[in-house]
Protein backbone atom coordinates (compact mmCIF):
# COMPACT_ATOMS: atom_id res chain seq x y z
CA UNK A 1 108.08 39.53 121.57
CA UNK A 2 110.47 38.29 124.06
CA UNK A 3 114.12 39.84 123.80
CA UNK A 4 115.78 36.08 123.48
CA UNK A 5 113.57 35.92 120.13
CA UNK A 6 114.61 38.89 119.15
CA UNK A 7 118.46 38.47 119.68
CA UNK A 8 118.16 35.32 117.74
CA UNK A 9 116.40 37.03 114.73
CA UNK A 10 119.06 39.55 114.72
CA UNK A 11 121.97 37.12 114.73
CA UNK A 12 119.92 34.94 112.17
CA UNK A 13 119.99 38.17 109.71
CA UNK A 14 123.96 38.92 110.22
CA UNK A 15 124.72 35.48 109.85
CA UNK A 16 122.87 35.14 106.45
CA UNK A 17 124.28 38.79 105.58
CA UNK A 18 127.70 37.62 106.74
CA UNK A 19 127.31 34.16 104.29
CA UNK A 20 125.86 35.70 101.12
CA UNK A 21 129.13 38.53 101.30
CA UNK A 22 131.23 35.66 101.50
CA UNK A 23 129.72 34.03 98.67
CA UNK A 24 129.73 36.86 96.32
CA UNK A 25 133.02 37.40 97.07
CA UNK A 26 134.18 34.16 95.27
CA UNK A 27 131.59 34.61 92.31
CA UNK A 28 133.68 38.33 92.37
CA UNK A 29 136.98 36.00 92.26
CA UNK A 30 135.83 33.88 89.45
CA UNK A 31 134.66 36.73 87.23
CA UNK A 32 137.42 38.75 87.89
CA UNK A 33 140.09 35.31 86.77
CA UNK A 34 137.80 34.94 83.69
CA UNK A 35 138.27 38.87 82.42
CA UNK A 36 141.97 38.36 83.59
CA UNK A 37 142.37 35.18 81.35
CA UNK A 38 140.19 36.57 78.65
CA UNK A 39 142.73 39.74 78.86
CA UNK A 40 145.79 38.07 78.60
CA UNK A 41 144.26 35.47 75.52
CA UNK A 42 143.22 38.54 73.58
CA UNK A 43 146.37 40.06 74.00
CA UNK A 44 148.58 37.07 73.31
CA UNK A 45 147.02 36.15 70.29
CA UNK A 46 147.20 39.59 69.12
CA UNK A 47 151.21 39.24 69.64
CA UNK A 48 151.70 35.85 68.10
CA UNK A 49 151.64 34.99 64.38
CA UNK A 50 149.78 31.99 63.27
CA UNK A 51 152.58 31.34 60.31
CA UNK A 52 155.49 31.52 62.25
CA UNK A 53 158.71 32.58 59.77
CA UNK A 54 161.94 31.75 61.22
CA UNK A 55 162.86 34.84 59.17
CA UNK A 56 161.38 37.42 61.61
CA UNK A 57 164.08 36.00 64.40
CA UNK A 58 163.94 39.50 65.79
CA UNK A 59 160.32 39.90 65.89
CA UNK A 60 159.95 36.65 67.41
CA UNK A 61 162.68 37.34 70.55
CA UNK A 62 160.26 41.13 71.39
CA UNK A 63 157.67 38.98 70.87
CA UNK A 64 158.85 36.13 73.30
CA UNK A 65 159.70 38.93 75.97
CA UNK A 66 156.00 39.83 75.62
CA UNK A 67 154.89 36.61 76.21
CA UNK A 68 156.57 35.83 79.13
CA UNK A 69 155.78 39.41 80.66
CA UNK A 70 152.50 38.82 80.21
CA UNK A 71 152.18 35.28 81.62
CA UNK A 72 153.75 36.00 84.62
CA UNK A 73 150.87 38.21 85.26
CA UNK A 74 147.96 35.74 83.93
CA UNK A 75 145.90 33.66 87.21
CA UNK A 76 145.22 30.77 85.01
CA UNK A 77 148.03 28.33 85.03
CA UNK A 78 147.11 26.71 81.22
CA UNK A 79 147.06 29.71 79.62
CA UNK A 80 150.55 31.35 81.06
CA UNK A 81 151.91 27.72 80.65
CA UNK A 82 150.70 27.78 76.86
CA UNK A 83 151.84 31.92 77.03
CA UNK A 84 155.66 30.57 78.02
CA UNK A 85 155.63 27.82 75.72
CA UNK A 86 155.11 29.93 72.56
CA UNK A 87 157.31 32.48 74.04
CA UNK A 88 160.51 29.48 74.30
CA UNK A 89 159.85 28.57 70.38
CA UNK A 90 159.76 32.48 69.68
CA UNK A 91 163.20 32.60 71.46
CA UNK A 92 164.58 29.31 69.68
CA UNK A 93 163.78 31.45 66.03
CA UNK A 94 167.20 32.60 65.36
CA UNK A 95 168.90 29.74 66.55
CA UNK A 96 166.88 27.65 64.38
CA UNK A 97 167.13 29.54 61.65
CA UNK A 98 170.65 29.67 60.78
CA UNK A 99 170.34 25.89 61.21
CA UNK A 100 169.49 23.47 58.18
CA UNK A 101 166.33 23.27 56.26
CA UNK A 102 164.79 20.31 58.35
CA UNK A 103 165.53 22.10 61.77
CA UNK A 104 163.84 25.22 60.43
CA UNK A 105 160.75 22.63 59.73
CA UNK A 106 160.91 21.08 62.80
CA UNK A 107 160.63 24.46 64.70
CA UNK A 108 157.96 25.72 62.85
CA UNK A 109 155.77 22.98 63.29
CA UNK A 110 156.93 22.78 67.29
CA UNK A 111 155.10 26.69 67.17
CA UNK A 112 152.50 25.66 65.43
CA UNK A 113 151.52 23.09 67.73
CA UNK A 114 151.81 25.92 70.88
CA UNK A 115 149.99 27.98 68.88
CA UNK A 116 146.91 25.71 68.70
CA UNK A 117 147.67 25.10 72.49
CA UNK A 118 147.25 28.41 73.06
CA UNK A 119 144.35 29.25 71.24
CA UNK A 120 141.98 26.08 72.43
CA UNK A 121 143.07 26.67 76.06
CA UNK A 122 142.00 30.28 75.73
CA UNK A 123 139.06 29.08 73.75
């Protein structure tokens, strides 16, 4: 075998070597987003309540904190937007509940609604 043919073999194998790292590499990316995302959904659903009680104002501002700790850490951009959202009514709990009756209403159904946000974009 002539040495040209075999220098162009030899490139031929470290360029396909050189193409299928690079490739993994972004299927490593992707799976390692998805066990991030799936991470930080467990663990934010684990910290929220699904009946939100204006009564736990307390609760709800740790709670918040949480929430926004662990969005700043989360790749996916829906699911620390839905993280931060939850965390702002969380904060808006004590406020809102030395307020009237309707306001009180008006929140809960605001966290309900970031709740289900939450949960379908970490679905």
């Amino acid at each position: 075998m002539p040495r040209g043919a075999a220098r162009v073999r030899v490139l031929a194998l470290a360029l396909v070597l050189l193409t299928a790292g690079c490739t993994d590499k972004g299927n490593s990316n992707k799976s390692s987003d998805l066990k991030n995302k799936a991470s930080a959904c467990v663990k934010a659903l684990r910290i929220v309540d699904l009946v939100p009680d204006p009564k736990k104002a307390e609760d709800y501002e740790k709670k918040g904190k949480e929430l926004r700790d662990l969005a700043k850490d989360v790749r996916d951009r829906e699911v620390s937007k839905a993280m931060r959202q939850v965390a702002h009514q969380y904060g808006m709990a004590r406020v809102e509940a030395a307020r009237d009756f309707g306001r009180v209403a008006v929140w809960v159904k605001a966290t309900v609604t970031n709740i289900k946000t939450l949960k379908k974009v970490c679905a």
